[in-house]
Structure formats: C-alpha cells, structure tokens
N, C-alpha and C. Protein backbone atom coordinates (compact mmCIF):
# COMPACT_ATOMS: atom_id res chain seq x y z
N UNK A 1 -116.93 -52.22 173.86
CA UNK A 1 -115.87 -51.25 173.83
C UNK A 1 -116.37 -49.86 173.47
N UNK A 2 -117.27 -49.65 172.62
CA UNK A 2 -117.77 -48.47 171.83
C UNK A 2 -118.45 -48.00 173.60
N UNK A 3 -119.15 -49.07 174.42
CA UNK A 3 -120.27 -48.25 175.26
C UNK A 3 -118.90 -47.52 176.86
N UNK A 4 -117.39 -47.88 176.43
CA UNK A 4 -116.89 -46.82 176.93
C UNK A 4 -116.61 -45.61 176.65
N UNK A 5 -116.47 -46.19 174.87
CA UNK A 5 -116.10 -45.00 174.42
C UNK A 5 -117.16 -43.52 174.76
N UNK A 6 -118.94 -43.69 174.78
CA UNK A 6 -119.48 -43.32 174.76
C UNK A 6 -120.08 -42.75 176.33
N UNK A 7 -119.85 -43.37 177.18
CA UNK A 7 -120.06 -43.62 178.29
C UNK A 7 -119.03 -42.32 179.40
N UNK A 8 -117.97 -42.62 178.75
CA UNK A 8 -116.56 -41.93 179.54
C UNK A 8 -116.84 -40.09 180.03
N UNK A 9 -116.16 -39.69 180.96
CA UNK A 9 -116.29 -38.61 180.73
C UNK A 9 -115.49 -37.56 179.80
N UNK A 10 -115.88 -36.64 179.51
CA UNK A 10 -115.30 -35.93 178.60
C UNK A 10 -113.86 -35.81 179.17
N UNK A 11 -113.04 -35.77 180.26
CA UNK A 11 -111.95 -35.26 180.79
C UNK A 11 -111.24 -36.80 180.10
N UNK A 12 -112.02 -38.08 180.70
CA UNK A 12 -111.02 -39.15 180.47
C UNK A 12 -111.08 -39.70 178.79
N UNK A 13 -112.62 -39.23 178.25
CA UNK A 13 -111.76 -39.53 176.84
C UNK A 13 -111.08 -38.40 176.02
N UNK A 14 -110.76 -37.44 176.53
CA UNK A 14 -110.09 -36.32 176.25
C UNK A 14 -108.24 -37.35 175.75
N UNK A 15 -108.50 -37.37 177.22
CA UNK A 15 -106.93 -38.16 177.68
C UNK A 15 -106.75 -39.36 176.77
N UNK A 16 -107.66 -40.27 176.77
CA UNK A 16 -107.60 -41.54 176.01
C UNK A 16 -107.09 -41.19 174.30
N UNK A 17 -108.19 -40.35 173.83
CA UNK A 17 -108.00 -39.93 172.44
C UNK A 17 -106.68 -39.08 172.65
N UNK A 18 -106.11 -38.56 173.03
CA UNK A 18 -104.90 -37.48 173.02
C UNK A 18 -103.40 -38.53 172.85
N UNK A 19 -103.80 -39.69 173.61
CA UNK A 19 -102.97 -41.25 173.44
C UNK A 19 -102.89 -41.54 172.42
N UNK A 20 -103.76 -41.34 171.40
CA UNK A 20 -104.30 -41.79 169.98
C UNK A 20 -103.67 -41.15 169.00
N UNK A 21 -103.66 -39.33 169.28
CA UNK A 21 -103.12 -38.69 168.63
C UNK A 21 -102.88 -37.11 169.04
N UNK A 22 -101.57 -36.85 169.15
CA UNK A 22 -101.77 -35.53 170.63
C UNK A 22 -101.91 -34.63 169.99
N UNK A 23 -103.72 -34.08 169.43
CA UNK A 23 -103.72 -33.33 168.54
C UNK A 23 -104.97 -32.31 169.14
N UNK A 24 -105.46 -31.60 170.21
CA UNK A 24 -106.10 -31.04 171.25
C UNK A 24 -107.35 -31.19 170.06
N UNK A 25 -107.45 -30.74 168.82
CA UNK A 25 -108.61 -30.25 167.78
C UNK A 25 -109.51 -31.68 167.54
N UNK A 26 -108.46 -32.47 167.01
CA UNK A 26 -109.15 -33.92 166.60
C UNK A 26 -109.63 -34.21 167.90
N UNK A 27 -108.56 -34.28 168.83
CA UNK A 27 -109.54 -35.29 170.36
C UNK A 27 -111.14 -34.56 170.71
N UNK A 28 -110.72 -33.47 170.39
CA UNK A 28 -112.37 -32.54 170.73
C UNK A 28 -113.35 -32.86 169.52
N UNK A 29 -113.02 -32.40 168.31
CA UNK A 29 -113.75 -32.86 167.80
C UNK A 29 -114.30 -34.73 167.55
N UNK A 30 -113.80 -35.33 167.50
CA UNK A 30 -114.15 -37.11 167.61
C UNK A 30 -114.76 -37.17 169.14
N UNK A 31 -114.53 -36.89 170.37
CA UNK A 31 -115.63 -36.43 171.47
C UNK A 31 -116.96 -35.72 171.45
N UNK A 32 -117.10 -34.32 170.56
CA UNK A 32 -118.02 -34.03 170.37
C UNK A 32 -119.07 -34.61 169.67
N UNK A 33 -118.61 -35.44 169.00
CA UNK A 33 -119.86 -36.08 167.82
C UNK A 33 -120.06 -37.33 168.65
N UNK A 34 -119.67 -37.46 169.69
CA UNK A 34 -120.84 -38.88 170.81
C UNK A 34 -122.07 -38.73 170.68
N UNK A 35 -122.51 -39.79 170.76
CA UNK A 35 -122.17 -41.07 170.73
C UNK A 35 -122.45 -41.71 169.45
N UNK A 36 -121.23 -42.92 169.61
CA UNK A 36 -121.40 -43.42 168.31
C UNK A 36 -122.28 -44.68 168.22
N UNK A 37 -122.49 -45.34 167.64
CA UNK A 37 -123.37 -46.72 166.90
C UNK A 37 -122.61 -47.80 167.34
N UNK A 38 -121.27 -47.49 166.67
CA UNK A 38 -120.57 -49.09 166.68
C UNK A 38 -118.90 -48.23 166.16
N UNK A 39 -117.66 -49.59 166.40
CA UNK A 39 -116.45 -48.84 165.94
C UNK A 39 -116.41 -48.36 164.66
N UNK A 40 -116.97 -48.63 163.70
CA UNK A 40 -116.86 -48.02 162.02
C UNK A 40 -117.04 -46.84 162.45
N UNK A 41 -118.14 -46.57 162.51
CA UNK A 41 -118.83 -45.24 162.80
C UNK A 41 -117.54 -44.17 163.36
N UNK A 42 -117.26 -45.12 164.72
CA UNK A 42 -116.24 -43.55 165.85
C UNK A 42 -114.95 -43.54 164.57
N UNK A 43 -114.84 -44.68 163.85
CA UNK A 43 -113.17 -45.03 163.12
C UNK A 43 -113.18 -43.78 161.83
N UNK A 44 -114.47 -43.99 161.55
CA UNK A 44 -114.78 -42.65 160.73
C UNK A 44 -114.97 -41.24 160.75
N UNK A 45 -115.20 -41.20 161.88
CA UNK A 45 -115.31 -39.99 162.79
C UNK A 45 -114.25 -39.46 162.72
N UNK A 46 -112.83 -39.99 163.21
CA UNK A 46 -111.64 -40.18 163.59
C UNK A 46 -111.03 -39.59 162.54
N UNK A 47 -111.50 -40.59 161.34
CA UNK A 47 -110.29 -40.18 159.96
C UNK A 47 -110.95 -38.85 159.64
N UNK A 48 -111.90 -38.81 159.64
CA UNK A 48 -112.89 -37.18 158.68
C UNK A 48 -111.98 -36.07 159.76
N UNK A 49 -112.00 -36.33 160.98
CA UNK A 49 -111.54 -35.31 161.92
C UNK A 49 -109.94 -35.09 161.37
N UNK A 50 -109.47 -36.40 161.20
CA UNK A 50 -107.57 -36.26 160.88
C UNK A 50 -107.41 -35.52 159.82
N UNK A 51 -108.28 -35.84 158.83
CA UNK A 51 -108.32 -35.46 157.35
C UNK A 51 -108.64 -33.73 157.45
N UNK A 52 -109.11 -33.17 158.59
CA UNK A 52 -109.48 -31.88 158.18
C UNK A 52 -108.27 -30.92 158.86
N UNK A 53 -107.38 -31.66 159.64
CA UNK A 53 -106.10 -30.83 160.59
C UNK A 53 -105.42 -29.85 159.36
N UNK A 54 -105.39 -28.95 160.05
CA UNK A 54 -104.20 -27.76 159.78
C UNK A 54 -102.79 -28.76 159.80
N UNK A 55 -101.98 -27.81 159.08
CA UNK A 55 -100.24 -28.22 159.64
C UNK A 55 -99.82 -27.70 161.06
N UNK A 56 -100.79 -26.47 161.25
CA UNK A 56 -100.32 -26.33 162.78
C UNK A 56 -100.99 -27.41 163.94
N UNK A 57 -101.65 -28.41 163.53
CA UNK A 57 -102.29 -29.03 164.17
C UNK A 57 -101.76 -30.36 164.09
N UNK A 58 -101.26 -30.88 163.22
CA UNK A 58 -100.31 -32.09 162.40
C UNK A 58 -99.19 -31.47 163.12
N UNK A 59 -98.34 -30.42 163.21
CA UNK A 59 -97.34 -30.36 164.11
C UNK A 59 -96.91 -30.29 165.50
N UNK A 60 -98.49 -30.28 166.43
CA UNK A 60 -98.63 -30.53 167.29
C UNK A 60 -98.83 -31.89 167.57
N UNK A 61 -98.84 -32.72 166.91
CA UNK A 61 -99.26 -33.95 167.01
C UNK A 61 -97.80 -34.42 166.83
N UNK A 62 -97.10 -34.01 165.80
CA UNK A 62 -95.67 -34.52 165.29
C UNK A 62 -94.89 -34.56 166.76
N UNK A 63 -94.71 -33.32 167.59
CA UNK A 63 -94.02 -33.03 168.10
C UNK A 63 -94.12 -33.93 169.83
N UNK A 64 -95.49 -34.80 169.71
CA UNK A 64 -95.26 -35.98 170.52
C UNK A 64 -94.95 -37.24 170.60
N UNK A 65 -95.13 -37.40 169.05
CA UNK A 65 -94.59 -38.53 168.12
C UNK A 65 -93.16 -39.14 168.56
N UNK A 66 -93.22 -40.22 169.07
CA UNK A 66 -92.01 -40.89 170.04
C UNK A 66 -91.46 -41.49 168.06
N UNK A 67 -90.22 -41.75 167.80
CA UNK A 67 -89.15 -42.45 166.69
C UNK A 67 -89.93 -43.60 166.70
N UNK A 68 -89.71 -44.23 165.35
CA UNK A 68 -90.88 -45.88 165.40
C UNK A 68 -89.36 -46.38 166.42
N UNK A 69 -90.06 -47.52 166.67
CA UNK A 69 -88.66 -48.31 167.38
C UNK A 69 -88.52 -49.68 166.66
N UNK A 70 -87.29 -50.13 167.14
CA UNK A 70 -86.65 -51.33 166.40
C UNK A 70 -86.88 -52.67 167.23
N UNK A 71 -86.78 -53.32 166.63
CA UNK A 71 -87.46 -54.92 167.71
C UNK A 71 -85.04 -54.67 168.03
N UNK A 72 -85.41 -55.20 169.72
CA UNK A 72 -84.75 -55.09 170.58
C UNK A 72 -83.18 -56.25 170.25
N UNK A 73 -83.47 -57.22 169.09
CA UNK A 73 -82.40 -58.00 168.63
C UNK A 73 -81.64 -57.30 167.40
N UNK A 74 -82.34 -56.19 167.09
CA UNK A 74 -81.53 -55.25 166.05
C UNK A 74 -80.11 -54.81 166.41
N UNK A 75 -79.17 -55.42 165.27
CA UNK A 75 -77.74 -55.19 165.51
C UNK A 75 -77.73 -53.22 165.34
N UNK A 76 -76.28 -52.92 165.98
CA UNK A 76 -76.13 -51.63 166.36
C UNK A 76 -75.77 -50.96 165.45
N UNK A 77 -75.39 -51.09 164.25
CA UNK A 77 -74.99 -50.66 163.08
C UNK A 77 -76.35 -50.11 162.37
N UNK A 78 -77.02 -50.92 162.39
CA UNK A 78 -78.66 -50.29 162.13
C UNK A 78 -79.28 -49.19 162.73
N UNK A 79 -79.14 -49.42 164.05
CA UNK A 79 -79.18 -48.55 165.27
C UNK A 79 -78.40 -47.05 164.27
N UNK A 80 -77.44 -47.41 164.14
CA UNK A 80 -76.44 -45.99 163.66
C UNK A 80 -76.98 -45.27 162.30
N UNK A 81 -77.16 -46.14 161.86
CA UNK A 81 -77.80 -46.00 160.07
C UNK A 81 -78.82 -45.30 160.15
N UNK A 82 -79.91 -45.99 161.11
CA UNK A 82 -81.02 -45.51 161.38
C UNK A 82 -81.43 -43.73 162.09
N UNK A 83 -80.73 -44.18 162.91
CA UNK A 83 -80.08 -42.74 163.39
C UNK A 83 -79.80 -41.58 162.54
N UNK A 84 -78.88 -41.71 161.55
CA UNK A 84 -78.15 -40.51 160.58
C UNK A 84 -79.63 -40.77 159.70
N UNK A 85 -80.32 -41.49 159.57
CA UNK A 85 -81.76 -41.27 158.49
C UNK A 85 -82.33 -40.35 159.53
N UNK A 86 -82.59 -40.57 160.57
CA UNK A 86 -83.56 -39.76 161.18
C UNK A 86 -83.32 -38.39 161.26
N UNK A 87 -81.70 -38.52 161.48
CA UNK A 87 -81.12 -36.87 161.43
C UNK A 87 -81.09 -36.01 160.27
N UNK A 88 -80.97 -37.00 159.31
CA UNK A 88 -81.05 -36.17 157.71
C UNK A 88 -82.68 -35.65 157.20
N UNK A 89 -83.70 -36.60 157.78
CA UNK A 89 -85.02 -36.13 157.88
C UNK A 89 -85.58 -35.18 158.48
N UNK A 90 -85.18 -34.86 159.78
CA UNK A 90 -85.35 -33.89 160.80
C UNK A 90 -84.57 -32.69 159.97
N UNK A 91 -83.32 -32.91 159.48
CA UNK A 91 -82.63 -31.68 159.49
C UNK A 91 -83.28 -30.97 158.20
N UNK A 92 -83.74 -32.12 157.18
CA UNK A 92 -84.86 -31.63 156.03
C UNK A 92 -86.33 -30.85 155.99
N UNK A 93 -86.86 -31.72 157.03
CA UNK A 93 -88.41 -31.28 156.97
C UNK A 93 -88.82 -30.86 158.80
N UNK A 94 -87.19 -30.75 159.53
CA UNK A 94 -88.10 -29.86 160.42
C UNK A 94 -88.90 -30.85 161.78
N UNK A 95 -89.16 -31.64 161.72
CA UNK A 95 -90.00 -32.50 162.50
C UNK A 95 -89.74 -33.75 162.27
N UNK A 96 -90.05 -34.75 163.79
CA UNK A 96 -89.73 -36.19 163.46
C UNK A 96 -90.49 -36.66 162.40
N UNK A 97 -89.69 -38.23 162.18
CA UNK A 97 -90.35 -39.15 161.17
C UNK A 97 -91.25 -39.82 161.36
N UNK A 98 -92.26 -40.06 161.03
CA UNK A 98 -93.81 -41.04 161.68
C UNK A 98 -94.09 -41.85 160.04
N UNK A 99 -94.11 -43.00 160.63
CA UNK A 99 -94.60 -44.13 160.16
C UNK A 99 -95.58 -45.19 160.55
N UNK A 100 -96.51 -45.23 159.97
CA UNK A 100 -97.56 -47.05 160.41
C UNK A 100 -96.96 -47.98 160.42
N UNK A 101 -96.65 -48.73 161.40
CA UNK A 101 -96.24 -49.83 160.77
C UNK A 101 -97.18 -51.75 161.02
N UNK A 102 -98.55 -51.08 161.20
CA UNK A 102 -98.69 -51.92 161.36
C UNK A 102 -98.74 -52.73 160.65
N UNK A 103 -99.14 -54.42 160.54
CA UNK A 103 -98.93 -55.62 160.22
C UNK A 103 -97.67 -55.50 159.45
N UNK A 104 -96.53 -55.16 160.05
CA UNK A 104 -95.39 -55.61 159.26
C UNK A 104 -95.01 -55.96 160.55
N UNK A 105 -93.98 -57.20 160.34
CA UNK A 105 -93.40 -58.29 161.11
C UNK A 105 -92.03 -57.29 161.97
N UNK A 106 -91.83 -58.02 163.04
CA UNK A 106 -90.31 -57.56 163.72
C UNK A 106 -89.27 -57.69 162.77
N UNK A 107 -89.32 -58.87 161.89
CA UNK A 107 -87.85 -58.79 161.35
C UNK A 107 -87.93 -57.91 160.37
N UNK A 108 -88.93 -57.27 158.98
CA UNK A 108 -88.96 -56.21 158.46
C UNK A 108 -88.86 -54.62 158.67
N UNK A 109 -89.26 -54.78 160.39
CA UNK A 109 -89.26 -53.50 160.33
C UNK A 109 -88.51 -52.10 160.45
N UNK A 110 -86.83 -52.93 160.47
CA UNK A 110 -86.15 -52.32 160.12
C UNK A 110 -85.53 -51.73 158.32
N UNK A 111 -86.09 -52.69 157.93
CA UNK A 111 -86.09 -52.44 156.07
C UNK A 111 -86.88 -51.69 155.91
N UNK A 112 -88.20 -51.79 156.60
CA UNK A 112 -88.99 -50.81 155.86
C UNK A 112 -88.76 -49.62 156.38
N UNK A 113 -88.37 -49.32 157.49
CA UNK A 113 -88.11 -47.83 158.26
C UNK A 113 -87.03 -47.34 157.49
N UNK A 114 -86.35 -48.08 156.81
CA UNK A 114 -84.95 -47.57 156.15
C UNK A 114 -85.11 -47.14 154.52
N UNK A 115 -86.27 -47.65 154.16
CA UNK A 115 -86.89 -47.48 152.94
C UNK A 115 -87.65 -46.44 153.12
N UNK A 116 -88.38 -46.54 154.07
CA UNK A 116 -89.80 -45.62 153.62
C UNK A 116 -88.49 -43.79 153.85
N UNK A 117 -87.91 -43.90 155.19
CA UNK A 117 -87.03 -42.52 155.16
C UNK A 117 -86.43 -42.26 153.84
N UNK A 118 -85.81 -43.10 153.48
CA UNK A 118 -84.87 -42.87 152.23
C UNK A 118 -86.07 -42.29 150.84
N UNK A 119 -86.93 -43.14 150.61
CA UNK A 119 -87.65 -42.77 149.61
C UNK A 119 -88.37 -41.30 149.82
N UNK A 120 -88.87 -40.84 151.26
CA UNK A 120 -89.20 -39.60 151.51
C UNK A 120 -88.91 -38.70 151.67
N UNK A 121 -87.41 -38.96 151.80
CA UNK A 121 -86.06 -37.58 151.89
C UNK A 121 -86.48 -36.94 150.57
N UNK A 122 -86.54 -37.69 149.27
CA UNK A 122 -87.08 -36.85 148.10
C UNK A 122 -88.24 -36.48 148.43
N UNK A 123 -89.15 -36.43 148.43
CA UNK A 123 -90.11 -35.60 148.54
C UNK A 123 -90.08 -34.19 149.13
N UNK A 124 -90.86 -33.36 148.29
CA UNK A 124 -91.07 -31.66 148.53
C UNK A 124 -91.72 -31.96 150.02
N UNK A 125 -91.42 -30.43 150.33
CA UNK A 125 -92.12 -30.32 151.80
C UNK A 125 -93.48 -30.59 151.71
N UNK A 126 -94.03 -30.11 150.94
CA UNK A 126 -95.68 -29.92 150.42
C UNK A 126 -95.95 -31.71 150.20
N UNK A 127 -95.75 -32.39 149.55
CA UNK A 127 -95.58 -33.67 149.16
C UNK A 127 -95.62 -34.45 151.03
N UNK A 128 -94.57 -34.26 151.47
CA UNK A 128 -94.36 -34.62 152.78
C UNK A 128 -95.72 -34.34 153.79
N UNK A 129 -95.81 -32.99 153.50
CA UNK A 129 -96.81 -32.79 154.55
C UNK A 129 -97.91 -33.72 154.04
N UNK A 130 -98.53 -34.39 153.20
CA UNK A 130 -99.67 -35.10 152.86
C UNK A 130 -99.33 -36.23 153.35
N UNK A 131 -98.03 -37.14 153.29
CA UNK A 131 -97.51 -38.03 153.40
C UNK A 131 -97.57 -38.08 155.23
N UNK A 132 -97.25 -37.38 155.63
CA UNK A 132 -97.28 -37.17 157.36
C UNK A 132 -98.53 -37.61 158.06
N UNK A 133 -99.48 -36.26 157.11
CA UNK A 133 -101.21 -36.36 157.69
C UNK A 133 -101.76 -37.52 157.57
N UNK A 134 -101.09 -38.34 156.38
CA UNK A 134 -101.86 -39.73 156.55
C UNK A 134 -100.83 -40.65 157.41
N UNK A 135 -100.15 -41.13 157.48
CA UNK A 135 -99.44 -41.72 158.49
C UNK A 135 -100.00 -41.71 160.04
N UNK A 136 -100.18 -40.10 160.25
CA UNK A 136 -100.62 -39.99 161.41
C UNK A 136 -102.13 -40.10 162.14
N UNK A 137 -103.04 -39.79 160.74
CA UNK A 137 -104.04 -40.66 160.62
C UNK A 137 -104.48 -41.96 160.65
N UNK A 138 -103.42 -43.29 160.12
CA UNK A 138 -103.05 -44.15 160.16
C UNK A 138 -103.08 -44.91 161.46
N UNK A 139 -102.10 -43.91 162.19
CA UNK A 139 -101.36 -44.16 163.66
C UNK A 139 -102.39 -43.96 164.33
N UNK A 140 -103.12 -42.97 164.17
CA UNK A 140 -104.36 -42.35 165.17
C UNK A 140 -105.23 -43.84 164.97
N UNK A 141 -105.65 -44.16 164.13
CA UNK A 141 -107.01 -45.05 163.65
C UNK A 141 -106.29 -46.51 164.78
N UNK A 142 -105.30 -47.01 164.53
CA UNK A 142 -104.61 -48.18 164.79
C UNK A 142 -104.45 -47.93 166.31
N UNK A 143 -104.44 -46.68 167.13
CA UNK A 143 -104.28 -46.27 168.52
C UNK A 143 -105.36 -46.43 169.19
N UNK A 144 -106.68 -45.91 168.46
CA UNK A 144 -107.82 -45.40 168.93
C UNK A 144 -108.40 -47.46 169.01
N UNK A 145 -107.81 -48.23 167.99
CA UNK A 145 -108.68 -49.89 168.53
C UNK A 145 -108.05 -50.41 169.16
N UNK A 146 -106.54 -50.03 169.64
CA UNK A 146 -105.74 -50.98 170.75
C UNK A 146 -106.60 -50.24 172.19
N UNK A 147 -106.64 -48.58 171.99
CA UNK A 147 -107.51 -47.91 172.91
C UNK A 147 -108.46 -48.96 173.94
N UNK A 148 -109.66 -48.92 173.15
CA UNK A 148 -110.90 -49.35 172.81
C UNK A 148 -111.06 -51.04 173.25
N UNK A 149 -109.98 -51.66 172.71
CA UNK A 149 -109.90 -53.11 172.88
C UNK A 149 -109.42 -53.18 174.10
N UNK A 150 -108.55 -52.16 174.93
CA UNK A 150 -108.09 -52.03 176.16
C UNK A 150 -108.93 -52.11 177.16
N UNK A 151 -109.90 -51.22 176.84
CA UNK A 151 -111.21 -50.54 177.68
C UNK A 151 -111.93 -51.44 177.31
N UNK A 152 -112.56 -51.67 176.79
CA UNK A 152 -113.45 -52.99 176.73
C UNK A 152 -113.21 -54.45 177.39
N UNK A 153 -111.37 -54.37 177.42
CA UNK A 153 -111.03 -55.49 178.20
C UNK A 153 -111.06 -55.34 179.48
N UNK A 154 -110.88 -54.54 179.86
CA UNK A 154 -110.65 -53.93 181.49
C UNK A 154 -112.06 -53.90 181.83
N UNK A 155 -113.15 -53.74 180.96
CA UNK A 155 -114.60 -53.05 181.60
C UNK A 155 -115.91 -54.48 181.26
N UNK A 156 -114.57 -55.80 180.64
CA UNK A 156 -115.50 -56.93 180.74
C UNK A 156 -114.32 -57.54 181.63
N UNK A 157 -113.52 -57.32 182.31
CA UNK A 157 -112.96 -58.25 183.49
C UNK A 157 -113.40 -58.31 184.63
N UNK A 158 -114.10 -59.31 185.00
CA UNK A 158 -114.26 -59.56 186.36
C UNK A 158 -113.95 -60.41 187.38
N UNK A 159 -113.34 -59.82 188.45
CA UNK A 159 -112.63 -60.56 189.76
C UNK A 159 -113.03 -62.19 190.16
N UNK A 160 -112.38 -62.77 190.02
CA UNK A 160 -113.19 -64.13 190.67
C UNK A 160 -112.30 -64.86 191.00
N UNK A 161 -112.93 -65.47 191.93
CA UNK A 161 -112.15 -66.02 193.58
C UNK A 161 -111.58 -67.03 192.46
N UNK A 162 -110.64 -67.67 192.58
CA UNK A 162 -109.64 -68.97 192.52
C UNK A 162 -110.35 -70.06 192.80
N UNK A 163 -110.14 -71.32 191.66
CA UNK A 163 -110.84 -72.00 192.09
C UNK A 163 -110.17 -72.81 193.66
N UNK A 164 -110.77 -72.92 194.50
CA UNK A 164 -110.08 -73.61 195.86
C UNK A 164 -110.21 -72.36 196.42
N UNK A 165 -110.23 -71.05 196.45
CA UNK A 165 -109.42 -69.87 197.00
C UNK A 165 -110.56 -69.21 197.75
C-alpha cells in the first residue's frame, strides 16, 4: 500500500490525500516528504503536518466536512434533536461539527454525537479550535488507511478467468 502511496503521481495523490483531509497545505506538505519507509512513518508525517495548520487552514478543511451520519435505523426524533445540536453549534462556533468516530459501534453512535455536541457547546472558541484540529487530525489519520488499504487492494487484485470460464 505505502509503494502506491509513493509511487503515485503528484496530481493523483494530491486528490487521494485531499479525500483524507480537504486541506490544499497538509496534502502538499505529506506529498512532499515522499517517499516513505512504511505506514507509521507517512501516519506521522500526516499528524506533524495536521498539527502545524493555521485556523485558516482547519477552516478550509471544516468547510468540506460532510455532518457525521446516523446508522440508517435511527428513529426521527433523533434525526430532529440531532439537528437543533448541530444548529446550536454552527450558530456558536461558526462552522460544522466534526467528530472521530471511529471504533464506536452503530448503535452508540448516536449517544455519542449527542454527547460529545452538548459537552462542546461549553467550550470557548479558543478551547474548540484545539478540539476541532484534533478531531480532524483524527479523521485525516483514519482516511489516509481506509485510503491506502483501498489502493493496495485495487493494486494487489488480479483478473482471473473463472474457474470453468
């Protein structure tokens, strides 16, 4: 997976990393420092790059940031709840809400989306903005190995006839 990462051209891992995190500075910089060793290495690359963003650079990233979503058996009342959190967040700090959520289960992840908003509505803007950069760092790191595991899957698949075929 790493020998696509390394391999790619600058245009397509431009694009790939921008999937990761739509942040023009980080995707350039984590490209420029090719090639890497192994995934630690690029995963580190990644966070040192997240860790050094501006807020104008974190808000470029915010502002492609799709709402976490709800596993699809979520009653509609949640849906609504969820909703007026998102609106009271936005109408607070300005920009959507971003959360990790990985390894938390479908049926939690409406508790925790309802927790983590609620507990962060308190927080100062300043407070928030730290709280964001890592999230989205988070999100970036967790993007960049579904990435990677993608490309590596696609670039060890090979065609073969059926057996009988």
């Amino acid at each position: 997976m790493e020998h696509f990462f390394n391999a790619a051209s600058a245009q397509e891992l431009e694009q790939a990393l921008l999937s990761c995190l739509r942040s023009l500075r980080w995707a350039r910089r984590v490209a420029d420092h090719r090639p890497y060793p192994d995934l630690d290495s690029l995963l580190a690359a990644a966070d040192e790059a997240a860790y050094d963003l501006t807020w104008p650079d974190l808000t470029e990233a915010l502002a492609a940031e799709p709402l976490p979503t709800l596993p699809p058996d979520t009653y509609s009342a949640a849906h609504t709840a969820l909703s007026a959190a998102h609106a009271a967040y936005e109408a607070r700090f300005g920009h959507v809400f971003v959360i990790c959520l990985d390894g938390v289960s479908p049926s939690e992840t409406l508790d925790r989306l309802l927790e983590a908003i609620r507990s962060r509505l308190t927080n100062d803007p300043e407070e928030e903005r730290a709280v964001v950069a890592d999230e989205l760092r988070r999100l970036a790191s967790g993007r960049l190995v579904s990435a990677l595991k993608g490309a590596g899957n696609r670039a060890n698949h090979h065609s073969t006839p059926a057996p009988g075929g």
